[in-house]
C-alpha atoms as a PDB file:
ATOM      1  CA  UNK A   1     -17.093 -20.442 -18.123  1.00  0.00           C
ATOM      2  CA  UNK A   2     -19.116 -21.341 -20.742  1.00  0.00           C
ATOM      3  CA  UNK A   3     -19.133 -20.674 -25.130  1.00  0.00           C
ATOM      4  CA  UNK A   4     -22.575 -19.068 -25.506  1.00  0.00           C
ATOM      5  CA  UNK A   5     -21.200 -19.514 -29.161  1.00  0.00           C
ATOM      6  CA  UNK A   6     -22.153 -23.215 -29.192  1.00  0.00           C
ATOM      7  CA  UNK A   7     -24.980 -22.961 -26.785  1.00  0.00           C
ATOM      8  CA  UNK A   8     -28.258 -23.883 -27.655  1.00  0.00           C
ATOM      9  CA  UNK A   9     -30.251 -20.953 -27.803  1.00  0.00           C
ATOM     10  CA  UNK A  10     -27.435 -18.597 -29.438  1.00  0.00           C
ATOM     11  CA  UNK A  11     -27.601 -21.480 -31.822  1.00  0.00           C
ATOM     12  CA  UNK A  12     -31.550 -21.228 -32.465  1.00  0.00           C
ATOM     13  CA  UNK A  13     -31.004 -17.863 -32.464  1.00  0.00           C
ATOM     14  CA  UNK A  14     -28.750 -17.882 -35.629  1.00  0.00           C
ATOM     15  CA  UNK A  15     -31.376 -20.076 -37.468  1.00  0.00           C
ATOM     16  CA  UNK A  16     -34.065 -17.788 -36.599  1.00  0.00           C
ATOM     17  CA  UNK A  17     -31.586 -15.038 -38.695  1.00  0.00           C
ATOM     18  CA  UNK A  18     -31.642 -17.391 -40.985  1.00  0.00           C
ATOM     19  CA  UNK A  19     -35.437 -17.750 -41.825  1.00  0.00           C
ATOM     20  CA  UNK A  20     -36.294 -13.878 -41.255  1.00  0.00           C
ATOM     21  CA  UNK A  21     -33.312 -13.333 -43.845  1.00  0.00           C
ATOM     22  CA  UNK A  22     -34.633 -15.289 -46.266  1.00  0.00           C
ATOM     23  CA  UNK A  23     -38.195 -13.734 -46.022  1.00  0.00           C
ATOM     24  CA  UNK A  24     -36.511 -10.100 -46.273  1.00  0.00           C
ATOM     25  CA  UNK A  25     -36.912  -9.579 -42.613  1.00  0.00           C
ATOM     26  CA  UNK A  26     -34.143  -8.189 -40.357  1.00  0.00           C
ATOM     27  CA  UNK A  27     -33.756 -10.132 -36.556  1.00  0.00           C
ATOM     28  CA  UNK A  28     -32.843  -7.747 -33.804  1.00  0.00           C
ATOM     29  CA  UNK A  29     -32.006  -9.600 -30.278  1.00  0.00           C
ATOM     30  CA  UNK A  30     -32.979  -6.972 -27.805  1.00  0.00           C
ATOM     31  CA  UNK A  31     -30.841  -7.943 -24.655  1.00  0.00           C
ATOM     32  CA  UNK A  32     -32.473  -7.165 -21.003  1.00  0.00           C
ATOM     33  CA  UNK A  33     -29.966  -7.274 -18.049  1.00  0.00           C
ATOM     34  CA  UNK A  34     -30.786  -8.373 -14.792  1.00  0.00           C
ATOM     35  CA  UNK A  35     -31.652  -5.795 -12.478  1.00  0.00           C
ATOM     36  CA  UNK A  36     -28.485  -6.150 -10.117  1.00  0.00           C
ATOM     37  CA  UNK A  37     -26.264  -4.510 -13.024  1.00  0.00           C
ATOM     38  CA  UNK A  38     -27.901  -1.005 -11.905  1.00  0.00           C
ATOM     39  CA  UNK A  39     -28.035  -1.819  -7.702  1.00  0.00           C
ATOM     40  CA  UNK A  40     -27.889  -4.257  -5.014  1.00  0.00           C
ATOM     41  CA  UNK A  41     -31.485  -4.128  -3.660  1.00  0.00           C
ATOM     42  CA  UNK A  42     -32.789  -7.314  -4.301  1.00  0.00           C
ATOM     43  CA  UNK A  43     -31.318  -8.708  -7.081  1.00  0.00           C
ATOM     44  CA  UNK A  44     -32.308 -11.818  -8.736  1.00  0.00           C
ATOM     45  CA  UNK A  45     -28.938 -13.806  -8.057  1.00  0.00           C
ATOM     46  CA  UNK A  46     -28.044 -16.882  -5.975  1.00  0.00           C
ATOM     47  CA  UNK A  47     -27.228 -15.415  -2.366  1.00  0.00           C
ATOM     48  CA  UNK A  48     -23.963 -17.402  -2.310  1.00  0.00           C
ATOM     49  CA  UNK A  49     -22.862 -14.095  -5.320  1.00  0.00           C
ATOM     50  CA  UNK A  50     -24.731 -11.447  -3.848  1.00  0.00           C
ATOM     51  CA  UNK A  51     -21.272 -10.419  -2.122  1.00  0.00           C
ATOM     52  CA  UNK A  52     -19.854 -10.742  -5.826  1.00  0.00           C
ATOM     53  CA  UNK A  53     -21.895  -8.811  -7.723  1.00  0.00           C
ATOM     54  CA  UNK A  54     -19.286  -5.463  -8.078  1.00  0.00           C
ATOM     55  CA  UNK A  55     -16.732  -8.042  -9.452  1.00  0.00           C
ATOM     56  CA  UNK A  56     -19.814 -10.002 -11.638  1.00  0.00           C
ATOM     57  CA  UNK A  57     -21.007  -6.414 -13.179  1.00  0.00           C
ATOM     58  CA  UNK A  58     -17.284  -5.383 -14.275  1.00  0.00           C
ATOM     59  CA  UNK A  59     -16.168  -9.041 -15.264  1.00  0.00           C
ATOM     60  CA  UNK A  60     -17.462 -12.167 -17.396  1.00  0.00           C
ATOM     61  CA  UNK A  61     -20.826 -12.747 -16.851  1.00  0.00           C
ATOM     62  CA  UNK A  62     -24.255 -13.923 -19.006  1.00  0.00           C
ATOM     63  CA  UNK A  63     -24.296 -10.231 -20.489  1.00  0.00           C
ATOM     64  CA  UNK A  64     -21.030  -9.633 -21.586  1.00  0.00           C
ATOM     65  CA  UNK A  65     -20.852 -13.648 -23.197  1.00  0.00           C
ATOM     66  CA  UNK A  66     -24.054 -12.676 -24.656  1.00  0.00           C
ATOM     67  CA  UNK A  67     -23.060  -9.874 -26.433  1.00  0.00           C
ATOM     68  CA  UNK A  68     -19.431 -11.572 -27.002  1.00  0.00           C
ATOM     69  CA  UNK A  69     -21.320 -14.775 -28.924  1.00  0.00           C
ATOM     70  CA  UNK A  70     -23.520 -12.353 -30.650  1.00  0.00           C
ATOM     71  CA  UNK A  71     -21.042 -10.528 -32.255  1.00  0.00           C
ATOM     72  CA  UNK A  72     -18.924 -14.133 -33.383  1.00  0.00           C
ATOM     73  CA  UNK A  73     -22.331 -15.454 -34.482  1.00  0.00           C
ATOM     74  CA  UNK A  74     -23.052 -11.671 -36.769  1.00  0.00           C
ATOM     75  CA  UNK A  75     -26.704 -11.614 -34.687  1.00  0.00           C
ATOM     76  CA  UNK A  76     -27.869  -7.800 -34.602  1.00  0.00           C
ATOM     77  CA  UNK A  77     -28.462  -7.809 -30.603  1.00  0.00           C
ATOM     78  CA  UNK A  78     -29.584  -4.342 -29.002  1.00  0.00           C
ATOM     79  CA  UNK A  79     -28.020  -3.398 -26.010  1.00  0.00           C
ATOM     80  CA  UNK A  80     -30.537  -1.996 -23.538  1.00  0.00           C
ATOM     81  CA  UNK A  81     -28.121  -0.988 -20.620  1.00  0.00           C
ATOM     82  CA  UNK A  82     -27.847   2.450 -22.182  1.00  0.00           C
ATOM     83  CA  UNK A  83     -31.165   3.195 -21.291  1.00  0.00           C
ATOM     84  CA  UNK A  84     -31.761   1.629 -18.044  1.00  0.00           C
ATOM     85  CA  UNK A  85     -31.188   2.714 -14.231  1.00  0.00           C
ATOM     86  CA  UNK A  86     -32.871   1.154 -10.626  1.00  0.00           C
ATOM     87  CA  UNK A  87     -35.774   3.474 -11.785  1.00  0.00           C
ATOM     88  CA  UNK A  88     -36.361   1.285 -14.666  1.00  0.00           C
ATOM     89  CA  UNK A  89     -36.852  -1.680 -12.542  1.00  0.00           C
ATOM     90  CA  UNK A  90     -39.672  -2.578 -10.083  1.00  0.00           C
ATOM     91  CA  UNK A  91     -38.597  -2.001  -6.100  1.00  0.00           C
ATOM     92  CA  UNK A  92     -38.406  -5.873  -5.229  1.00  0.00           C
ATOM     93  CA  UNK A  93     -38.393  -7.364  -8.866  1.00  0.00           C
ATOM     94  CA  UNK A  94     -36.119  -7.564 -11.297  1.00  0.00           C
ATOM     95  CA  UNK A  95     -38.683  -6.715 -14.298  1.00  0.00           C
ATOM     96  CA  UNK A  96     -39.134  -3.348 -15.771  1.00  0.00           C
ATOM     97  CA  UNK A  97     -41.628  -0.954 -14.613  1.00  0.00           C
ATOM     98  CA  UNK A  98     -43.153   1.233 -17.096  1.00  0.00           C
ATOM     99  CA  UNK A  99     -40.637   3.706 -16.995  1.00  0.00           C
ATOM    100  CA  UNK A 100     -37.922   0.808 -18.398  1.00  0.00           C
ATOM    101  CA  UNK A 101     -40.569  -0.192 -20.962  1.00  0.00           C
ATOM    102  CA  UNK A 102     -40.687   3.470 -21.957  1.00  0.00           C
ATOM    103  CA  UNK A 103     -37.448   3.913 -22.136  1.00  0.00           C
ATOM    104  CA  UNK A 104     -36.444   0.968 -24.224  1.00  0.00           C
ATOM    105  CA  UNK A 105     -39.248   0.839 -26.590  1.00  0.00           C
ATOM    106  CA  UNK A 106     -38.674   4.943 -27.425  1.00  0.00           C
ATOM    107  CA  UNK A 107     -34.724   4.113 -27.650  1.00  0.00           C
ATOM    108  CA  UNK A 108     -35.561   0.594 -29.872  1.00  0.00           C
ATOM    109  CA  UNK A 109     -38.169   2.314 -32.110  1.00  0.00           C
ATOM    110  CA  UNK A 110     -34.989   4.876 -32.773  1.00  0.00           C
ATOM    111  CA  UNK A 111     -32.690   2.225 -33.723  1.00  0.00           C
ATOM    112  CA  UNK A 112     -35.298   0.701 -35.477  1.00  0.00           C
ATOM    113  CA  UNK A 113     -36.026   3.682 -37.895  1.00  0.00           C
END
């Protein structure tokens, strides 16, 4: 329900462009997505949504007005979904195991080059 366009970190984010622009540097905003995009097993998401979460992964949700506000605010933001399944994710956490490191730093070191 929110404009990430206005919010504050988007914001800081476009300053932070800013400065690495004007030292010759290039920003890239490498977006992580919570782990309950790729399953249900114990997502990181208030229980009252867990019941929600087919209509949350297809619909509006932090990711999607992520991407949306980085594309109004011209940020370069890599989208890691692409390379990403419940195997990149620990069992019972929602961080990446070394096989989502892996993946992400081969696939960002190939967009990087």
């Amino acid at each position: 329900e929110i404009n990430l366009v206005d919010n504050r970190a988007m914001q800081s984010l476009n300053r932070l462009r800013a400065m690495v622009d004007s030292r010759g540097g290039k920003l890239i905003v490498v977006l992580i997505p919570q782990n309950y995009f790729f399953g249900n097993e114990n997502p990181h998401i208030n229980s009252e949504l867990k019941s929600e979460l087919d209509s949350l992964r297809k619909g509006k949700n932090i990711l999607s007005e992520t991407i949306s506000a980085c594309k109004v605010l011209t940020l370069e933001c890599f989208d890691t979904r692409p390379y990403l399944d419940r195997e990149s994710y620990f069992n019972y956490d929602a961080h990446w195991n070394s096989v989502g490191h892996s993946r992400v730093g081969v696939a960002l070191f190939n967009y990087m080059k």
